[in-house]
C-alpha atoms as a PDB file:
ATOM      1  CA  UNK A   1    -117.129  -5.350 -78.390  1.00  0.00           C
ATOM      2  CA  UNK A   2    -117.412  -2.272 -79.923  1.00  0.00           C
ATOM      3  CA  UNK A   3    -118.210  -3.521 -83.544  1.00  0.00           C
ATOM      4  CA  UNK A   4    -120.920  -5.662 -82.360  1.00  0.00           C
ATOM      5  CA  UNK A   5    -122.540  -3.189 -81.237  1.00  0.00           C
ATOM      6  CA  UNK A   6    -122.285  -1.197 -84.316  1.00  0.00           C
ATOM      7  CA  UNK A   7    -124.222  -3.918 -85.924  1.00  0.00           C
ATOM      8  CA  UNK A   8    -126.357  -4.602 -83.484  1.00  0.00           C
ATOM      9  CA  UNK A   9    -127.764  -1.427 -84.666  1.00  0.00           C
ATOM     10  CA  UNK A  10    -127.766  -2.148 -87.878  1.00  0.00           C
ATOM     11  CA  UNK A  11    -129.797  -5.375 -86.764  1.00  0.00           C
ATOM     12  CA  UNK A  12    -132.169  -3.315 -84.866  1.00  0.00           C
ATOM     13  CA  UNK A  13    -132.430  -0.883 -87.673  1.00  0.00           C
ATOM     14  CA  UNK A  14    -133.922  -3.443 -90.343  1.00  0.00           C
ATOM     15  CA  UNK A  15    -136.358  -4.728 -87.503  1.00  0.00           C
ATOM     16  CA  UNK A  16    -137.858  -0.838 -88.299  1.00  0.00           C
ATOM     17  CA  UNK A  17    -136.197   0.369 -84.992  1.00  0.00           C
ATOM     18  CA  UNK A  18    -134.035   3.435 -84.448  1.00  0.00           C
ATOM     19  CA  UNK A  19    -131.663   2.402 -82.864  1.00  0.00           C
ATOM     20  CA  UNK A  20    -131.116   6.142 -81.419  1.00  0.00           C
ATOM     21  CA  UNK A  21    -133.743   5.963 -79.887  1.00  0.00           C
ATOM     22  CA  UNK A  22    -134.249   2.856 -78.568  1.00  0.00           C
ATOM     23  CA  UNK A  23    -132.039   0.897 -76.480  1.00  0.00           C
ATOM     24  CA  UNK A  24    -130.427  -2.637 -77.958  1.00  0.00           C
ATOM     25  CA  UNK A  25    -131.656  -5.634 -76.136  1.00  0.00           C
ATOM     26  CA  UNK A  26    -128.608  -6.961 -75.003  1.00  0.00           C
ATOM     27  CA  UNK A  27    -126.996  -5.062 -72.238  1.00  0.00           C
ATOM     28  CA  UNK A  28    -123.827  -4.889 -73.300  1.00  0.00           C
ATOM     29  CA  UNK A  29    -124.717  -2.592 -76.582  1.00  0.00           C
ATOM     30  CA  UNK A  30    -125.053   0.704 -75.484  1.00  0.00           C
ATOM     31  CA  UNK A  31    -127.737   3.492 -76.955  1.00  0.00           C
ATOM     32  CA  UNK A  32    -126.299   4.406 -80.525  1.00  0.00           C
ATOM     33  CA  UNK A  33    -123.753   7.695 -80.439  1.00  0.00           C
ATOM     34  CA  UNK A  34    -122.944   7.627 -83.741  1.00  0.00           C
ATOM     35  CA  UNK A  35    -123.942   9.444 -87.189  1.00  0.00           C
ATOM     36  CA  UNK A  36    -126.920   7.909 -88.539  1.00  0.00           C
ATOM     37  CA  UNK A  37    -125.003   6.315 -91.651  1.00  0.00           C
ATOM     38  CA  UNK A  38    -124.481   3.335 -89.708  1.00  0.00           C
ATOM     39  CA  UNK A  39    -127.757   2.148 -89.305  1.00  0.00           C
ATOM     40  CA  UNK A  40    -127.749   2.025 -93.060  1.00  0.00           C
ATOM     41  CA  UNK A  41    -125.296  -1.305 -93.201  1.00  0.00           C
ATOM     42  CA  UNK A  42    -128.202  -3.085 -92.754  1.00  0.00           C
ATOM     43  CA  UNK A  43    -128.520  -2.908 -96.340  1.00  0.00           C
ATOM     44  CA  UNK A  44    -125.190  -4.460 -97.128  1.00  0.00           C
ATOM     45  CA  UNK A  45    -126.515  -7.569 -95.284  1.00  0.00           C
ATOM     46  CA  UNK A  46    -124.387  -6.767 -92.399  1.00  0.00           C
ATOM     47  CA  UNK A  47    -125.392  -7.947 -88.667  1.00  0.00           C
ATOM     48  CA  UNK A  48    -124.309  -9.011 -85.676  1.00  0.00           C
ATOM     49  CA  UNK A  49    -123.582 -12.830 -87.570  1.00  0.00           C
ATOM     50  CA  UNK A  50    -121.346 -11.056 -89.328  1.00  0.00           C
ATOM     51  CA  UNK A  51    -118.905  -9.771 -86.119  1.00  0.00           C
ATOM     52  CA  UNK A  52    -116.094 -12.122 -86.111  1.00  0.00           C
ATOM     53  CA  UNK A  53    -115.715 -12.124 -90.172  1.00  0.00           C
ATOM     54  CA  UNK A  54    -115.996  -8.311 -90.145  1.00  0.00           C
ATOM     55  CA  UNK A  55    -113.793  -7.580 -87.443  1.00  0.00           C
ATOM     56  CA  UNK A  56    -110.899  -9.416 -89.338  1.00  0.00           C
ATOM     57  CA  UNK A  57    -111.316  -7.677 -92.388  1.00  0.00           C
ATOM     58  CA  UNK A  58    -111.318  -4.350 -89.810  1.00  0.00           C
ATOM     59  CA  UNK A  59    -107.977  -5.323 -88.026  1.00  0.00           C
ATOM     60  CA  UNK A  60    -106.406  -6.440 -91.776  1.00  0.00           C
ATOM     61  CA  UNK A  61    -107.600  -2.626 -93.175  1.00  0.00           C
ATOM     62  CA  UNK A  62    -105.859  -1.463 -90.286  1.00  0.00           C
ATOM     63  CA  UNK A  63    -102.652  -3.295 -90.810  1.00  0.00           C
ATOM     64  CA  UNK A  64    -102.372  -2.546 -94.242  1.00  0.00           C
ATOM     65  CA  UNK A  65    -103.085   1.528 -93.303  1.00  0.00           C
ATOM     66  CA  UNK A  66     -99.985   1.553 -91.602  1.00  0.00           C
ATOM     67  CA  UNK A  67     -97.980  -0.614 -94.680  1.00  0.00           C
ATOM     68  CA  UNK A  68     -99.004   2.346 -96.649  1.00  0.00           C
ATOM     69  CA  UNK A  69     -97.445   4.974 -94.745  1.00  0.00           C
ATOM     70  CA  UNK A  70     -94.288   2.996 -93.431  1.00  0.00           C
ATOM     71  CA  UNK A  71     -92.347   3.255 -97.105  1.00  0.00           C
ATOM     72  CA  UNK A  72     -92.577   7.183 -96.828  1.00  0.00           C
ATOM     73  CA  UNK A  73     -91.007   7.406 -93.224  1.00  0.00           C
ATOM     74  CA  UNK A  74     -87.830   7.435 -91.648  1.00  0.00           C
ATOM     75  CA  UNK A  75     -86.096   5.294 -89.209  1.00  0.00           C
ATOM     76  CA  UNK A  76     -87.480   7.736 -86.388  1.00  0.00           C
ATOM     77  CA  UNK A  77     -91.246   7.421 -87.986  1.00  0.00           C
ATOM     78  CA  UNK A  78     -91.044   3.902 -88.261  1.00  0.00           C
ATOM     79  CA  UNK A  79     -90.447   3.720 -84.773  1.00  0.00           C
ATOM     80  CA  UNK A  80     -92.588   6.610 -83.188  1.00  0.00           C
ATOM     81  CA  UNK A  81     -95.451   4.330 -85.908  1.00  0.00           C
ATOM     82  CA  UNK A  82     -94.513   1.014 -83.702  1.00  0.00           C
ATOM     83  CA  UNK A  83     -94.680   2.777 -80.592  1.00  0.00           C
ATOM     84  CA  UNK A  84     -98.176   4.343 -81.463  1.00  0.00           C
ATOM     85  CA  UNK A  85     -99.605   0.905 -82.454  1.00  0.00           C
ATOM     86  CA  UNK A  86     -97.760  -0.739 -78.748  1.00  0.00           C
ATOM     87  CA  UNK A  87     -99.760   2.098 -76.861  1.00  0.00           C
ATOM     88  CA  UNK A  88    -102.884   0.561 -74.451  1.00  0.00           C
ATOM     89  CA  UNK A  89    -105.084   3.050 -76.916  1.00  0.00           C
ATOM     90  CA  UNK A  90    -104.809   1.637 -79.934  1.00  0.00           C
ATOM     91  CA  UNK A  91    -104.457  -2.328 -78.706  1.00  0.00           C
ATOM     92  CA  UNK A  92    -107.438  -1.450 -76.800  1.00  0.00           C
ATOM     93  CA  UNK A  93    -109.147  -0.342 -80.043  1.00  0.00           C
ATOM     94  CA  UNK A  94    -107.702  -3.597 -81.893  1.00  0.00           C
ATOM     95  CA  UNK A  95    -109.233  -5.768 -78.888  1.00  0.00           C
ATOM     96  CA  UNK A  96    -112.662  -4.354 -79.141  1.00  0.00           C
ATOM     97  CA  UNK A  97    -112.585  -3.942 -82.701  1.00  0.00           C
ATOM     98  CA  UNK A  98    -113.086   0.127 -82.744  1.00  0.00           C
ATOM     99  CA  UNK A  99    -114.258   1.453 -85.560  1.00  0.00           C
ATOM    100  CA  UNK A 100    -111.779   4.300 -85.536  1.00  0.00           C
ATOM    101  CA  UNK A 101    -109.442   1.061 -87.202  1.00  0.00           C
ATOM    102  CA  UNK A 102    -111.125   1.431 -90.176  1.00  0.00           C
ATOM    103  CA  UNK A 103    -110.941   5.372 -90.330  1.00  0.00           C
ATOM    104  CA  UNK A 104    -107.263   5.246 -89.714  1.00  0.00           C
ATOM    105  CA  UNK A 105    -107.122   3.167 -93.222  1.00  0.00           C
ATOM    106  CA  UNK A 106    -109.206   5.853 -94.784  1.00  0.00           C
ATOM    107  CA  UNK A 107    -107.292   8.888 -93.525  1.00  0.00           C
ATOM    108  CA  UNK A 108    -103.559   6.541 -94.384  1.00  0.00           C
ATOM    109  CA  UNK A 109    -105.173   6.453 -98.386  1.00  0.00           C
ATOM    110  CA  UNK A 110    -105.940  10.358 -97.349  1.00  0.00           C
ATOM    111  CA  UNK A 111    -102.228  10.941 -96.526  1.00  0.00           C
ATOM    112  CA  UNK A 112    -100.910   8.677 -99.232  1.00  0.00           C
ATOM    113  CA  UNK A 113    -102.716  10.610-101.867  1.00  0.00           C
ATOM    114  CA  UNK A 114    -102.313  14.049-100.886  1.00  0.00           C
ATOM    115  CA  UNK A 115     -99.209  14.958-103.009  1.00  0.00           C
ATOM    116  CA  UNK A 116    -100.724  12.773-106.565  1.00  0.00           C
ATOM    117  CA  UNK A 117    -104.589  13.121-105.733  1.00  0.00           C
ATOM    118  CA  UNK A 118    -105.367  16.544-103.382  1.00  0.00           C
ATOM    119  CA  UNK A 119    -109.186  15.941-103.829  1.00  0.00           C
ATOM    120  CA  UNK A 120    -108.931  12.391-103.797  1.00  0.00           C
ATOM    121  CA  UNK A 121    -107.391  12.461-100.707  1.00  0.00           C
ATOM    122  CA  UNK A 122    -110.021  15.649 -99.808  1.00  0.00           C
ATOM    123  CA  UNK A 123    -113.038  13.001-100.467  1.00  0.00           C
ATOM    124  CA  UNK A 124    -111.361  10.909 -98.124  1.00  0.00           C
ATOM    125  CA  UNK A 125    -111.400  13.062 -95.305  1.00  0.00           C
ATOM    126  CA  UNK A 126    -114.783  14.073 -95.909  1.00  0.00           C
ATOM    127  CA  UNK A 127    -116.212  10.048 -95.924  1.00  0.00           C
ATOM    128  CA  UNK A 128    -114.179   9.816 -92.741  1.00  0.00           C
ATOM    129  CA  UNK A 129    -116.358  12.676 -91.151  1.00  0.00           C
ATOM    130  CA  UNK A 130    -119.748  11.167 -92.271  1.00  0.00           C
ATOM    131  CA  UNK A 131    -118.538   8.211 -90.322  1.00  0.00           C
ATOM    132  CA  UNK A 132    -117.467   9.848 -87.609  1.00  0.00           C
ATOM    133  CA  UNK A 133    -116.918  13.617 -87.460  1.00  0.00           C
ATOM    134  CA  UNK A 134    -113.972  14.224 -85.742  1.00  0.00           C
ATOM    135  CA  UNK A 135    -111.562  13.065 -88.793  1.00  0.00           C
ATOM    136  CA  UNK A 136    -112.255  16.134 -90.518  1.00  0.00           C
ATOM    137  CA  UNK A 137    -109.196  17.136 -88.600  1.00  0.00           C
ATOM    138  CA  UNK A 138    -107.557  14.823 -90.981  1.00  0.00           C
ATOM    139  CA  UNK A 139    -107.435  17.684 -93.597  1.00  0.00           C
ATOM    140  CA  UNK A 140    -104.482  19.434 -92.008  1.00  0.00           C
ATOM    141  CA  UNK A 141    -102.645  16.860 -94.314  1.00  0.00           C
ATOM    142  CA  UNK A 142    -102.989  19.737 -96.991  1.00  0.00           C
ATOM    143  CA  UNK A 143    -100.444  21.705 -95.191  1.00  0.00           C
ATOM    144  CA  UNK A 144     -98.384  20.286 -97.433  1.00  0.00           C
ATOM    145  CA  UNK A 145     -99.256  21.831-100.779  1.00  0.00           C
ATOM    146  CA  UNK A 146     -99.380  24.926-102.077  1.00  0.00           C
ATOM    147  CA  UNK A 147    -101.389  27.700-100.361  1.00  0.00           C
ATOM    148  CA  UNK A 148    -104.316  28.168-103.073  1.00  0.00           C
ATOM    149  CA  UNK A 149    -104.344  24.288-103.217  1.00  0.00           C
ATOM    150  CA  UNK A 150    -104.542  24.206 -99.385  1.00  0.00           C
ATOM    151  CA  UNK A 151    -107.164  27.021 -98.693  1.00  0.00           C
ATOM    152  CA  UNK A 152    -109.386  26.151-101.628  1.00  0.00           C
ATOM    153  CA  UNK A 153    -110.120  22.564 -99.780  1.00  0.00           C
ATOM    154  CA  UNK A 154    -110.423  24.395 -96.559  1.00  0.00           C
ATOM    155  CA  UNK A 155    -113.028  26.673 -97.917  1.00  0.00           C
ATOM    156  CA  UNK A 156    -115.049  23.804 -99.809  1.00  0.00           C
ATOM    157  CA  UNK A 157    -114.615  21.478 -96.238  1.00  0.00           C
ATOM    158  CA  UNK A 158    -115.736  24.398 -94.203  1.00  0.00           C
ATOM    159  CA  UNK A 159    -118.668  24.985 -96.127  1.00  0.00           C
ATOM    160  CA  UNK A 160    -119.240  21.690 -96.283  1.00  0.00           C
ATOM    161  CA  UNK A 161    -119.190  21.115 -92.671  1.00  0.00           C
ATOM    162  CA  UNK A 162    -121.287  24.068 -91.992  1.00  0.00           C
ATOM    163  CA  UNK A 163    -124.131  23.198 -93.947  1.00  0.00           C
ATOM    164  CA  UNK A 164    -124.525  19.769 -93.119  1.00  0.00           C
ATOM    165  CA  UNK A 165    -124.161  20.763 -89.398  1.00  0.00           C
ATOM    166  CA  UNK A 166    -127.103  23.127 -90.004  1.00  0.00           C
ATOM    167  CA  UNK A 167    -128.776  20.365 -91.692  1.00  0.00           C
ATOM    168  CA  UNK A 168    -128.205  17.749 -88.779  1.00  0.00           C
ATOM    169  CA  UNK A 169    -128.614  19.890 -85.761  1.00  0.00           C
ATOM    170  CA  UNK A 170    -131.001  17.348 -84.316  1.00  0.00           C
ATOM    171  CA  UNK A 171    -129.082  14.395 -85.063  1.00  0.00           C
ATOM    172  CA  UNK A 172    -125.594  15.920 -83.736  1.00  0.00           C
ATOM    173  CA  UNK A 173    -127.354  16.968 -79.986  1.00  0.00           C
ATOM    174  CA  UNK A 174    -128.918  13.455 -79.843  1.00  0.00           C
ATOM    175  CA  UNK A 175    -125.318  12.073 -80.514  1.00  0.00           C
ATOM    176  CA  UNK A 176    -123.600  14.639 -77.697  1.00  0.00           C
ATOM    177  CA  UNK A 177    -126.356  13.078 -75.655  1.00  0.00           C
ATOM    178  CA  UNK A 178    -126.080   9.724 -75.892  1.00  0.00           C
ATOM    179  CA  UNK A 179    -122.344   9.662 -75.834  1.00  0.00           C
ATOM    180  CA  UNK A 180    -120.945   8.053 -72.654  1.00  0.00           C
ATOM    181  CA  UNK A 181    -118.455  10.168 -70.813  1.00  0.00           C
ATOM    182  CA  UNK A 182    -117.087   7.449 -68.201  1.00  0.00           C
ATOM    183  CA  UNK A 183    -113.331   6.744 -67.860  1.00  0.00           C
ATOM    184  CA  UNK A 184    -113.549   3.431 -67.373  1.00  0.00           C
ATOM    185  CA  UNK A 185    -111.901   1.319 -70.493  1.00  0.00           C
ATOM    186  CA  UNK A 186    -111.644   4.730 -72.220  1.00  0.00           C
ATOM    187  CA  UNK A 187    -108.812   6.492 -73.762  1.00  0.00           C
ATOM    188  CA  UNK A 188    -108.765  10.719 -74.459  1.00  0.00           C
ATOM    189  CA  UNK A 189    -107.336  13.902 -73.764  1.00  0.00           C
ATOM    190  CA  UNK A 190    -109.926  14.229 -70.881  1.00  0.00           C
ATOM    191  CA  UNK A 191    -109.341  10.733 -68.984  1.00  0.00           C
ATOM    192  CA  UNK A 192    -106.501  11.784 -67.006  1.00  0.00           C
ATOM    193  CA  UNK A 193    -107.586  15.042 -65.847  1.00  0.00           C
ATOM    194  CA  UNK A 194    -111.037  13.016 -64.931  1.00  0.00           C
ATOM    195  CA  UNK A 195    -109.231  10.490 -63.230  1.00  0.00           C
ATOM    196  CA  UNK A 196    -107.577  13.102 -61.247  1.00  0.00           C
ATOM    197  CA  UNK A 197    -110.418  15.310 -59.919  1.00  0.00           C
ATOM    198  CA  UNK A 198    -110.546  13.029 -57.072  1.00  0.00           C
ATOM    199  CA  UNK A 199    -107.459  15.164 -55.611  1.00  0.00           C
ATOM    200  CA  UNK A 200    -108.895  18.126 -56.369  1.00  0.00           C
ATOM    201  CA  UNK A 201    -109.550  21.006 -59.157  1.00  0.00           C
ATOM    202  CA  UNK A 202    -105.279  21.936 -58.951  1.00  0.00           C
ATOM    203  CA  UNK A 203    -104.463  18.096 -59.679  1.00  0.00           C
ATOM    204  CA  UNK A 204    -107.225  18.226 -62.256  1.00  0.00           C
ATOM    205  CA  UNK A 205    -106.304  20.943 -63.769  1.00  0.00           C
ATOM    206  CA  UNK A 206    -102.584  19.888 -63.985  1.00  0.00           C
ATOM    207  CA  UNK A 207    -103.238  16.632 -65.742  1.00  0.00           C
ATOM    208  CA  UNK A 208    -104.978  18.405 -68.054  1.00  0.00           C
ATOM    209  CA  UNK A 209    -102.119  20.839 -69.032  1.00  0.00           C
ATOM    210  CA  UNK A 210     -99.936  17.889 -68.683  1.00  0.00           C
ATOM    211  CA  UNK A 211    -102.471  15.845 -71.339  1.00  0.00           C
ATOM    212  CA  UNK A 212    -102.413  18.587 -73.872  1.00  0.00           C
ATOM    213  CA  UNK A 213     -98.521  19.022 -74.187  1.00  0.00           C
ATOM    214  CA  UNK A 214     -98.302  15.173 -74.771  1.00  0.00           C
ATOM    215  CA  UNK A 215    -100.778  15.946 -77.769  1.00  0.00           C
ATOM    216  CA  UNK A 216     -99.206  18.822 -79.174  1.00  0.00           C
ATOM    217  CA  UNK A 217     -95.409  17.340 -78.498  1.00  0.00           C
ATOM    218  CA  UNK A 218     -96.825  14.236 -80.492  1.00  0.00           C
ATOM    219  CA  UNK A 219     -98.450  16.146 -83.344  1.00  0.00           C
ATOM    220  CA  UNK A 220     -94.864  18.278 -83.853  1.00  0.00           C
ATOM    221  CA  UNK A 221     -92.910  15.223 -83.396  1.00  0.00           C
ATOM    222  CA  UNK A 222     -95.134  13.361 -86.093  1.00  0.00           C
ATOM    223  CA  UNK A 223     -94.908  15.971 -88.730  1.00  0.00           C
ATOM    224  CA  UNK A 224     -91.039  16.167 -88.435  1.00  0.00           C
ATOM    225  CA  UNK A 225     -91.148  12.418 -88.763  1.00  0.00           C
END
Protein backbone atom coordinates (compact mmCIF):
# COMPACT_ATOMS: atom_id res chain seq x y z
CA UNK A 1 0.00 0.00 0.00
CA UNK A 2 0.81 3.34 -0.26
CA UNK A 3 2.26 3.85 3.34
CA UNK A 4 4.51 0.99 2.99
CA UNK A 5 6.02 2.33 0.56
CA UNK A 6 6.56 5.56 2.24
CA UNK A 7 8.60 3.65 4.68
CA UNK A 8 10.12 1.55 2.62
CA UNK A 9 11.96 4.63 1.84
CA UNK A 10 12.59 5.52 4.95
CA UNK A 11 14.11 1.87 5.30
CA UNK A 12 16.17 2.37 2.30
CA UNK A 13 17.18 5.76 3.45
CA UNK A 14 19.02 4.56 6.79
CA UNK A 15 20.71 1.71 4.63
CA UNK A 16 22.61 5.20 3.16
CA UNK A 17 20.38 4.96 -0.02
CA UNK A 18 18.37 7.71 -1.69
CA UNK A 19 15.65 6.45 -2.18
CA UNK A 20 15.08 9.09 -5.19
CA UNK A 21 17.31 7.78 -6.80
CA UNK A 22 17.31 4.39 -6.46
CA UNK A 23 14.58 2.06 -6.95
CA UNK A 24 13.07 -0.03 -3.69
CA UNK A 25 13.68 -3.69 -3.94
CA UNK A 26 10.37 -4.88 -3.80
CA UNK A 27 8.35 -4.28 -6.87
CA UNK A 28 5.50 -3.11 -5.58
CA UNK A 29 7.21 0.29 -4.04
CA UNK A 30 7.54 2.57 -6.67
CA UNK A 31 10.66 5.24 -7.19
CA UNK A 32 10.07 7.95 -4.37
CA UNK A 33 7.80 11.18 -5.70
CA UNK A 34 7.70 12.81 -2.72
CA UNK A 35 9.52 15.86 -0.82
CA UNK A 36 12.60 14.68 0.65
CA UNK A 37 11.27 15.09 4.39
CA UNK A 38 10.15 11.67 4.28
CA UNK A 39 13.18 9.92 4.04
CA UNK A 40 13.95 11.59 7.31
CA UNK A 41 11.35 9.18 9.45
CA UNK A 42 13.97 6.95 9.52
CA UNK A 43 15.04 8.75 12.45
CA UNK A 44 11.85 8.32 14.39
CA UNK A 45 12.54 4.54 14.16
CA UNK A 46 9.92 4.22 11.61
CA UNK A 47 10.03 1.27 8.85
CA UNK A 48 8.28 -0.89 6.98
CA UNK A 49 7.70 -3.18 10.61
CA UNK A 50 6.01 -0.45 11.56
CA UNK A 51 3.05 -0.46 8.54
CA UNK A 52 0.14 -2.04 10.12
CA UNK A 53 0.62 -0.05 13.65
CA UNK A 54 1.15 3.19 11.69
CA UNK A 55 -1.51 2.90 9.35
CA UNK A 56 -4.06 2.68 12.31
CA UNK A 57 -2.90 5.56 13.99
CA UNK A 58 -3.20 7.22 10.14
CA UNK A 59 -6.90 6.08 9.59
CA UNK A 60 -7.73 7.15 13.59
CA UNK A 61 -6.00 10.92 12.71
CA UNK A 62 -8.23 10.84 9.92
CA UNK A 63 -11.37 10.03 11.76
CA UNK A 64 -10.87 12.35 14.36
CA UNK A 65 -10.09 15.31 11.43
CA UNK A 66 -13.47 15.03 10.43
CA UNK A 67 -14.93 14.94 14.43
CA UNK A 68 -13.31 18.27 14.50
CA UNK A 69 -15.05 19.90 11.79
CA UNK A 70 -18.54 18.08 12.12
CA UNK A 71 -19.64 20.36 15.42
CA UNK A 72 -19.21 23.59 13.20
CA UNK A 73 -21.48 22.34 10.24
CA UNK A 74 -24.90 22.14 9.35
CA UNK A 75 -27.26 19.41 8.59
CA UNK A 76 -26.33 19.96 4.75
CA UNK A 77 -22.34 19.83 5.72
CA UNK A 78 -22.73 16.95 7.73
CA UNK A 79 -24.05 15.24 4.92
CA UNK A 80 -22.09 16.64 1.82
CA UNK A 81 -18.89 15.48 4.85
CA UNK A 82 -20.50 11.72 4.75
CA UNK A 83 -20.87 11.75 1.19
CA UNK A 84 -17.16 12.94 0.64
CA UNK A 85 -15.80 10.20 2.98
CA UNK A 86 -18.49 7.33 0.90
CA UNK A 87 -16.74 8.56 -2.42
CA UNK A 88 -14.31 5.58 -4.19
CA UNK A 89 -11.47 8.54 -3.64
CA UNK A 90 -11.20 8.79 -0.31
CA UNK A 91 -12.08 4.84 0.65
CA UNK A 92 -9.51 4.21 -1.86
CA UNK A 93 -7.09 6.42 0.12
CA UNK A 94 -8.34 4.72 3.53
CA UNK A 95 -7.63 1.17 1.81
CA UNK A 96 -4.13 1.95 0.81
CA UNK A 97 -3.43 4.00 3.66
CA UNK A 98 -2.65 7.46 1.61
CA UNK A 99 -0.82 9.75 3.19
CA UNK A 100 -3.05 12.61 2.12
CA UNK A 101 -5.20 10.98 5.50
CA UNK A 102 -2.91 12.43 7.61
CA UNK A 103 -2.78 15.94 5.82
CA UNK A 104 -6.51 16.15 5.90
CA UNK A 105 -6.06 16.03 9.95
CA UNK A 106 -3.51 18.75 9.64
CA UNK A 107 -5.43 21.10 7.35
CA UNK A 108 -9.05 20.08 9.80
CA UNK A 109 -6.64 21.64 13.03
CA UNK A 110 -5.84 24.40 10.09
CA UNK A 111 -9.59 25.12 9.65
CA UNK A 112 -10.47 24.66 13.28
CA UNK A 113 -8.02 27.29 14.31
CA UNK A 114 -8.38 29.86 11.82
CA UNK A 115 -10.90 32.16 13.65
CA UNK A 116 -8.83 31.71 17.55
CA UNK A 117 -5.21 30.98 16.09
CA UNK A 118 -4.71 32.71 12.27
CA UNK A 119 -0.93 31.77 12.38
CA UNK A 120 -1.43 28.72 14.15
CA UNK A 121 -3.58 27.57 11.70
CA UNK A 122 -0.98 29.48 8.96
CA UNK A 123 1.92 27.00 10.39
CA UNK A 124 -0.35 24.36 9.67
CA UNK A 125 -0.76 24.88 6.19
CA UNK A 126 2.74 25.49 5.70
CA UNK A 127 3.86 21.78 7.50
CA UNK A 128 1.19 20.40 5.19
CA UNK A 129 3.18 21.77 2.09
CA UNK A 130 6.62 20.44 3.29
CA UNK A 131 4.82 17.16 3.27
CA UNK A 132 3.32 17.46 0.30
CA UNK A 133 3.02 20.74 -1.62
CA UNK A 134 -0.17 20.94 -2.95
CA UNK A 135 -1.96 21.77 0.59
CA UNK A 136 -0.71 25.13 0.44
CA UNK A 137 -4.03 25.59 -1.24
CA UNK A 138 -5.29 24.99 2.19
CA UNK A 139 -4.66 28.72 3.02
CA UNK A 140 -7.75 29.97 1.23
CA UNK A 141 -9.24 29.13 4.76
CA UNK A 142 -8.14 32.83 5.57
CA UNK A 143 -10.86 34.10 3.43
CA UNK A 144 -12.50 34.27 6.36
CA UNK A 145 -10.84 37.05 8.32
CA UNK A 146 -10.23 40.32 7.88
CA UNK A 147 -8.44 41.58 4.74
CA UNK A 148 -4.99 42.79 6.39
CA UNK A 149 -5.20 39.50 8.44
CA UNK A 150 -5.81 37.58 5.17
CA UNK A 151 -3.21 39.26 2.79
CA UNK A 152 -0.48 39.53 5.40
CA UNK A 153 -0.41 35.43 5.49
CA UNK A 154 -0.66 35.44 1.78
CA UNK A 155 2.33 37.63 1.43
CA UNK A 156 4.49 35.71 4.17
CA UNK A 157 3.16 32.08 2.33
CA UNK A 158 4.03 33.46 -1.02
CA UNK A 159 7.33 34.40 -0.10
CA UNK A 160 7.69 31.53 1.58
CA UNK A 161 6.85 29.33 -1.22
CA UNK A 162 8.96 31.22 -3.57
CA UNK A 163 12.08 30.93 -1.89
CA UNK A 164 12.05 27.50 -0.96
CA UNK A 165 10.99 26.66 -4.58
CA UNK A 166 14.15 28.51 -5.67
CA UNK A 167 15.94 26.65 -3.11
CA UNK A 168 14.59 23.10 -4.22
CA UNK A 169 14.51 23.46 -7.92
CA UNK A 170 16.35 20.18 -8.25
CA UNK A 171 14.43 18.29 -5.86
CA UNK A 172 10.86 19.55 -7.23
CA UNK A 173 11.86 18.40 -11.22
CA UNK A 174 13.11 15.03 -9.84
CA UNK A 175 9.65 14.75 -8.04
CA UNK A 176 7.56 15.91 -11.47
CA UNK A 177 9.71 13.14 -12.85
CA UNK A 178 9.26 10.40 -10.94
CA UNK A 179 5.60 10.93 -10.41
CA UNK A 180 3.45 8.26 -12.12
CA UNK A 181 0.79 9.63 -14.38
CA UNK A 182 -1.29 6.26 -15.06
CA UNK A 183 -5.07 6.10 -14.44
CA UNK A 184 -5.19 2.97 -13.25
CA UNK A 185 -6.29 2.89 -9.29
CA UNK A 186 -5.94 6.70 -9.46
CA UNK A 187 -8.26 9.42 -8.60
CA UNK A 188 -7.86 13.41 -10.09
CA UNK A 189 -9.18 16.07 -12.05
CA UNK A 190 -7.24 14.57 -15.07
CA UNK A 191 -8.45 10.74 -14.87
CA UNK A 192 -11.56 11.18 -16.66
CA UNK A 193 -10.52 13.27 -19.43
CA UNK A 194 -7.48 10.52 -19.72
CA UNK A 195 -9.78 7.82 -19.65
CA UNK A 196 -11.63 9.42 -22.40
CA UNK A 197 -8.98 10.23 -25.05
CA UNK A 198 -9.61 6.89 -26.38
CA UNK A 199 -12.78 8.55 -28.23
CA UNK A 200 -11.01 11.24 -29.26
CA UNK A 201 -9.59 14.94 -28.40
CA UNK A 202 -13.73 16.35 -28.41
CA UNK A 203 -14.64 13.51 -25.76
CA UNK A 204 -11.40 14.39 -24.03
CA UNK A 205 -11.79 17.60 -23.94
CA UNK A 206 -15.45 17.40 -22.68
CA UNK A 207 -14.67 15.31 -19.66
CA UNK A 208 -12.36 17.65 -18.82
CA UNK A 209 -14.78 20.69 -18.77
CA UNK A 210 -17.18 18.33 -17.28
CA UNK A 211 -14.30 17.40 -14.37
CA UNK A 212 -13.63 20.99 -13.55
CA UNK A 213 -17.33 22.15 -12.92
CA UNK A 214 -17.69 19.13 -10.48
CA UNK A 215 -14.59 20.81 -8.67
CA UNK A 216 -15.63 24.22 -8.66
CA UNK A 217 -19.58 23.24 -7.94
CA UNK A 218 -18.00 21.27 -4.90
CA UNK A 219 -15.68 24.01 -3.65
CA UNK A 220 -18.92 26.68 -3.74
CA UNK A 221 -21.14 24.14 -2.33
CA UNK A 222 -18.53 23.44 0.58
CA UNK A 223 -18.02 26.98 1.57
CA UNK A 224 -21.84 27.65 1.79
CA UNK A 225 -21.93 24.54 3.92
Amino acid sequence: NDLRGMLGWADLYGAGIDPRLYDHPSPSIQTMNYPRIWMYIHHLGLGENCTTAAGMVIIALFLAGLLIGLPRLNHKGVAFIIAAVASPAVLLGIERVNIDLFLFFILSLAVACVSTRPFFAWAAVVLAFELKLYPIFGLLAMLRKKASVFFGLMLAAFAYVFLRAICNMDELALIAATTPRSSYASFGIRIFSQLMESYGPAAALAAQTLSCAVVAATLILSFRA
